[in-house]
C-alpha atoms as a PDB file:
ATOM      1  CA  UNK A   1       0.000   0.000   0.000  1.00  0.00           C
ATOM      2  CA  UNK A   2       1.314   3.462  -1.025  1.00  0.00           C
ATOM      3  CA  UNK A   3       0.398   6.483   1.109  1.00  0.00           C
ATOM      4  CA  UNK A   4       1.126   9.968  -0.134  1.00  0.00           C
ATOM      5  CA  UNK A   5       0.748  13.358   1.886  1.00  0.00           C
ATOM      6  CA  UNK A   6       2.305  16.660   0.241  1.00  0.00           C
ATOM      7  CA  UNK A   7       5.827  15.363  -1.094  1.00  0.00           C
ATOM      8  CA  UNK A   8       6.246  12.544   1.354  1.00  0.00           C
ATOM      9  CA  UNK A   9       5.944   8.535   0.300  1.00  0.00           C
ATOM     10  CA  UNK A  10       5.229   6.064   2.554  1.00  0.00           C
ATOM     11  CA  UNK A  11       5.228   2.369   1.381  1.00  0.00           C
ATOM     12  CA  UNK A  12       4.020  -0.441   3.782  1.00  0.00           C
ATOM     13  CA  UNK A  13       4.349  -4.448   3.178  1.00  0.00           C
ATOM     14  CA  UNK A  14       1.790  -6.970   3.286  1.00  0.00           C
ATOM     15  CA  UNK A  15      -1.258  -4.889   4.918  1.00  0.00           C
ATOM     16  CA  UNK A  16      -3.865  -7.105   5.690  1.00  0.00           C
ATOM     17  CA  UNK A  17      -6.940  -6.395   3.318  1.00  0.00           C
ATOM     18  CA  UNK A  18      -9.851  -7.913   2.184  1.00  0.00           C
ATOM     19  CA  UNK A  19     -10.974  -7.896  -1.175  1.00  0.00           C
ATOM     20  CA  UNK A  20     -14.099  -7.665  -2.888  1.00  0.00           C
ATOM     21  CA  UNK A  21     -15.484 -10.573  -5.081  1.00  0.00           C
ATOM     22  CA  UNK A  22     -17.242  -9.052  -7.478  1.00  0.00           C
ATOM     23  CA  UNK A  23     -14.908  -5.852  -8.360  1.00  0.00           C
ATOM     24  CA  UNK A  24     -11.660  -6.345  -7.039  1.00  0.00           C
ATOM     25  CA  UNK A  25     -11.434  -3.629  -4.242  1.00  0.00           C
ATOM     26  CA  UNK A  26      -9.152  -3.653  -1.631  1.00  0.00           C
ATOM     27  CA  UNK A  27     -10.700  -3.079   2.196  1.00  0.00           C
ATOM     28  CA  UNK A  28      -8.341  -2.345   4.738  1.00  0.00           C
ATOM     29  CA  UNK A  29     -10.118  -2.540   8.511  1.00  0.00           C
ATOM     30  CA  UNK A  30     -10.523   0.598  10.346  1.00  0.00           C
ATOM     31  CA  UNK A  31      -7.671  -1.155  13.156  1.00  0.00           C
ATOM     32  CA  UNK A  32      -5.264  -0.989  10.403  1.00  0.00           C
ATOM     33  CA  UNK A  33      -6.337   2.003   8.960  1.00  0.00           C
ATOM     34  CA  UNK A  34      -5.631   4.106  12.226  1.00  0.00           C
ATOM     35  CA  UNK A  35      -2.126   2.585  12.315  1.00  0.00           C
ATOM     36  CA  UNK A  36      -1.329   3.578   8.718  1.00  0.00           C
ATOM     37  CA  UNK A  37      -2.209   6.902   9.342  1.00  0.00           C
ATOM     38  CA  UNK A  38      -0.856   6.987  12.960  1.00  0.00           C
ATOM     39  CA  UNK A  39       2.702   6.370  11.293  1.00  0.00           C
ATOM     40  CA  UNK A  40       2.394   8.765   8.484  1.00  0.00           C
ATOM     41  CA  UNK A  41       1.750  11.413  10.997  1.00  0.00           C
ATOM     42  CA  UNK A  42       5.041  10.462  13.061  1.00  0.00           C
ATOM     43  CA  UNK A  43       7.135  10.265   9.386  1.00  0.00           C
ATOM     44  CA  UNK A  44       5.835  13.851   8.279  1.00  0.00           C
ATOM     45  CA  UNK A  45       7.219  15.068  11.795  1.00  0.00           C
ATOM     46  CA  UNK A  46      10.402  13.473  11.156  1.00  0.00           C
ATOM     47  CA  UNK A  47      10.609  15.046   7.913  1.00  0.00           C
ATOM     48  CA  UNK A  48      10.557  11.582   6.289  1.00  0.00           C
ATOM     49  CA  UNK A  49      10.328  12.573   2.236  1.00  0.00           C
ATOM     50  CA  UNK A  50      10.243   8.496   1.060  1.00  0.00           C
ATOM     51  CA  UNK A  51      10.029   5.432   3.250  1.00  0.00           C
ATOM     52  CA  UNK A  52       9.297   1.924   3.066  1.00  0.00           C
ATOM     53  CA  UNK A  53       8.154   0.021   6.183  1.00  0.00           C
ATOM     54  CA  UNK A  54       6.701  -3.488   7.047  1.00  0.00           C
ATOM     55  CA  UNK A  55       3.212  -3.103   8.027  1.00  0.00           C
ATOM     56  CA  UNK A  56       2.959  -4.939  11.575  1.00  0.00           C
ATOM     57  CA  UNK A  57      -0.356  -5.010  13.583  1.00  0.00           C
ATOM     58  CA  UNK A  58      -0.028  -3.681  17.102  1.00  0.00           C
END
């Protein structure tokens, strides 16, 4: 999964997702969702411009 805020790249490994049947889309649950976006906040105040990171479930 590739997360992009301003100039910054985050990439993160094998996120659990679920995927839809019928049209292919990816669902990530709202756990893992709050994590992604937990550690794109801590890489934008690090100044982090490209990254990539294992996703691990806390």
């Amino acid at each position: 999964m590739t997360l992009e805020r301003g100039l910054m790249i985050l990439v993160f490994r094998n996120v659990p997702a679920r995927v839809c049947e019928v049209c292919g889309e990816e669902y990530v649950a709202e756990e893992a969702t709050t994590q992604l976006l937990a550690a794109v906040e801590e890489a934008a105040r690090a100044g982090v411009q490209v990254d990539i990171r294992e996703y691990v479930a806390v």
